[in-house]
C-alpha atoms as a PDB file:
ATOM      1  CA  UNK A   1      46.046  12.282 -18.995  1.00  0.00           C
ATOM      2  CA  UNK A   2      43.678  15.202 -18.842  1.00  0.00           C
ATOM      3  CA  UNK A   3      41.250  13.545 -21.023  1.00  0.00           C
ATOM      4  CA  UNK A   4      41.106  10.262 -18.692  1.00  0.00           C
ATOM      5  CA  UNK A   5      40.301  13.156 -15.884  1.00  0.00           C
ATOM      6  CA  UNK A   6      37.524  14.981 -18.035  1.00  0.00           C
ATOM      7  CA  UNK A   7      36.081  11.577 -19.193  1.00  0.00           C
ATOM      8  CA  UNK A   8      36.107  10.388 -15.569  1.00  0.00           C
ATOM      9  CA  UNK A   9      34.577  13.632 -13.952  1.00  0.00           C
ATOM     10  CA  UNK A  10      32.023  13.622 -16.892  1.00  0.00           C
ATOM     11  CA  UNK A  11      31.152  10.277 -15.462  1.00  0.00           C
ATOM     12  CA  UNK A  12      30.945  10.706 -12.156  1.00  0.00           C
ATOM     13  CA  UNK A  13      28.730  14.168 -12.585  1.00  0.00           C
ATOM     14  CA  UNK A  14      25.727  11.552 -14.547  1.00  0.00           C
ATOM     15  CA  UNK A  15      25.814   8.928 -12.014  1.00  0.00           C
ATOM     16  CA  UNK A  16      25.238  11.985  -9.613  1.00  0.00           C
ATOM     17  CA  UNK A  17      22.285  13.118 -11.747  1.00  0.00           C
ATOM     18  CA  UNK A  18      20.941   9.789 -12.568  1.00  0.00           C
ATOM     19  CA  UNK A  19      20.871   9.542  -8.544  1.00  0.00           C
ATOM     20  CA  UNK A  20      18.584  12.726  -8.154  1.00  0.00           C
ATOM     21  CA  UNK A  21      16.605  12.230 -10.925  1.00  0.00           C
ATOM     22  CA  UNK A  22      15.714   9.110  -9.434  1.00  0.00           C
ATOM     23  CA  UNK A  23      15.341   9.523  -6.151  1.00  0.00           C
ATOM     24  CA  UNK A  24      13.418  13.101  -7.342  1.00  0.00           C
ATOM     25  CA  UNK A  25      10.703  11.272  -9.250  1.00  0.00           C
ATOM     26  CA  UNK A  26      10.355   8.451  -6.617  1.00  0.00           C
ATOM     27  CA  UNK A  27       9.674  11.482  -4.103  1.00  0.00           C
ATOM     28  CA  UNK A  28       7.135  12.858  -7.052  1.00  0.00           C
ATOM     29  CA  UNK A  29       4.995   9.366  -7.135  1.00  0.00           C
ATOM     30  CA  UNK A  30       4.862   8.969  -3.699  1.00  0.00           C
ATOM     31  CA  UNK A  31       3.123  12.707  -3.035  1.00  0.00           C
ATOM     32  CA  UNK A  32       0.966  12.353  -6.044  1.00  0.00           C
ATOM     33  CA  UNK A  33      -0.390   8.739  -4.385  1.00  0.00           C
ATOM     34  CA  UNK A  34      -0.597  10.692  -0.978  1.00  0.00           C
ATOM     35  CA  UNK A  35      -2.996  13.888  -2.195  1.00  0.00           C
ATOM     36  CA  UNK A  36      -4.577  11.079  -3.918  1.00  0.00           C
ATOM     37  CA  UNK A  37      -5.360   9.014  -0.785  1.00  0.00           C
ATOM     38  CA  UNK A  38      -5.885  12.792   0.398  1.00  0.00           C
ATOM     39  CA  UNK A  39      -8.763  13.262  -2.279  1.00  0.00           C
ATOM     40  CA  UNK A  40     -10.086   9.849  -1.694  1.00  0.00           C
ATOM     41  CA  UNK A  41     -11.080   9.690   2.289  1.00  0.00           C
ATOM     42  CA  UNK A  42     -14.639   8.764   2.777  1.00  0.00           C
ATOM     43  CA  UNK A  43     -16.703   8.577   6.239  1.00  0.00           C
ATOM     44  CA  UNK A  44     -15.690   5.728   8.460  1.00  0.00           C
ATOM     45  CA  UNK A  45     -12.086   5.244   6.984  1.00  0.00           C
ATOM     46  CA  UNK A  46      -9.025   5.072   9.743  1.00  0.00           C
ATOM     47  CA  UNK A  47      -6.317   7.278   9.462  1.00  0.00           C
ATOM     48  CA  UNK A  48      -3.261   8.306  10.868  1.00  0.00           C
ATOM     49  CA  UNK A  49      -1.934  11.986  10.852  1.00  0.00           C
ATOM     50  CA  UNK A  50       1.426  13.512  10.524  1.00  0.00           C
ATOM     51  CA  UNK A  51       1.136  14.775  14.037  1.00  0.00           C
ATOM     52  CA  UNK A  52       0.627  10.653  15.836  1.00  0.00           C
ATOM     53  CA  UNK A  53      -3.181  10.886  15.780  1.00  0.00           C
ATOM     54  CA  UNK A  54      -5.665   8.311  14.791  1.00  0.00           C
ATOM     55  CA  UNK A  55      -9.444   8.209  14.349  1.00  0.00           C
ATOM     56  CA  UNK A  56     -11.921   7.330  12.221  1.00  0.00           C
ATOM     57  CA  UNK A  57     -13.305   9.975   9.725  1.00  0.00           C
ATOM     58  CA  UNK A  58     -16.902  10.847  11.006  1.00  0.00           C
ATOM     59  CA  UNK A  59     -17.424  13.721   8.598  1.00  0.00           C
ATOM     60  CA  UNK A  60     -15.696  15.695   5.377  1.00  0.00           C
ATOM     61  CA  UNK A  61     -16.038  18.970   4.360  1.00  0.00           C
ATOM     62  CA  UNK A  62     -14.189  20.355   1.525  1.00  0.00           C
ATOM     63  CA  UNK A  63     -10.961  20.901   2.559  1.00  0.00           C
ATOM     64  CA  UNK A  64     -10.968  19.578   6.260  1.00  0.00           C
ATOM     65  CA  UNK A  65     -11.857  16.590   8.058  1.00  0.00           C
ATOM     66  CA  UNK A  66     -14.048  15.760  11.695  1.00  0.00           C
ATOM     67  CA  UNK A  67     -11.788  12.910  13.229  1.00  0.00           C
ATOM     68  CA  UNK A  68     -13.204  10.835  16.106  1.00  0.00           C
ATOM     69  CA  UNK A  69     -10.147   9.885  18.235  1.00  0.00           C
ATOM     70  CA  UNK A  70      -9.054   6.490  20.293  1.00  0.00           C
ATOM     71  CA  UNK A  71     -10.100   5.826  22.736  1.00  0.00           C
ATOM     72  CA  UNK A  72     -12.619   8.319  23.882  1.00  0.00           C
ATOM     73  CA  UNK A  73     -14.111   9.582  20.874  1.00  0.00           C
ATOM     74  CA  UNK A  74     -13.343  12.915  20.908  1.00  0.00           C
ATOM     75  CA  UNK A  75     -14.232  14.490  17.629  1.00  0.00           C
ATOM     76  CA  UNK A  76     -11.766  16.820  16.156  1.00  0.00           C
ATOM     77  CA  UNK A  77     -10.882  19.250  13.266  1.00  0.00           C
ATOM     78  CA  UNK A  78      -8.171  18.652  11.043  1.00  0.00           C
ATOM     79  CA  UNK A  79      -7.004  19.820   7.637  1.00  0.00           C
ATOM     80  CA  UNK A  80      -6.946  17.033   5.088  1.00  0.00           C
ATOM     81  CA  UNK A  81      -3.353  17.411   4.089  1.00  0.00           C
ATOM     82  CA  UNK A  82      -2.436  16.419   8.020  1.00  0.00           C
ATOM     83  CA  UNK A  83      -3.749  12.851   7.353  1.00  0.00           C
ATOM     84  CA  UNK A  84      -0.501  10.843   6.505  1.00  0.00           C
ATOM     85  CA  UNK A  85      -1.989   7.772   6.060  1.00  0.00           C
ATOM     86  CA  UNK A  86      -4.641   5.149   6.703  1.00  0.00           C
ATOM     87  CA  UNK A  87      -4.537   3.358   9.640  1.00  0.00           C
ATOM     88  CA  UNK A  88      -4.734  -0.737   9.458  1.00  0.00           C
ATOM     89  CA  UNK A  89      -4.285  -1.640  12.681  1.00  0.00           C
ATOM     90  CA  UNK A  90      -7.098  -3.030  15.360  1.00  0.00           C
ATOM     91  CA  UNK A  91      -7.501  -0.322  16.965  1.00  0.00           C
ATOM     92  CA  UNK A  92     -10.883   1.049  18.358  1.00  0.00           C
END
């Protein structure tokens, strides 16, 4: 009876760690195709940041960005790793 109890914990502990290692290098892919959206803005692209904000990129220095904001076009500066995503929607 022991070993049915060994052979069943043994078994539940790898499903646990198949779990995390999967869910660990889906978290891993998604950051790595974030920075590289990140790396890849250019002028005129539409993003959203972490923080709710949207704009359009109107100029990129090296490690920040000049967003001009809906609906009045105010330009602000933000650090690149704030932009969480680009925005598709009609906005503008």
């Amino acid at each position: 009876m022991d070993i049915e109890r060994i052979c069943t914990t043994v078994v539940l502990i790898l499903i646990i760690l198949l779990i995390y290692y999967m869910s660990l290098s889906q978290r891993k892919k998604q950051d790595r195709e974030l920075k590289k959206l990140q790396d890849n803005l250019k002028k005129g692209d539409k993003v959203i940041t972490y923080s709710g904000l949207s704009g359009t990129i109107e100029k990129i220095e090296e490690d920040r960005i000049i967003l001009k904001t809906y609906p009045d076009k105010v330009k602000i500066s933000i650090e690149k790793w704030a932009v969480a995503g680009l925005d598709d929607r009609g906005v503008e």
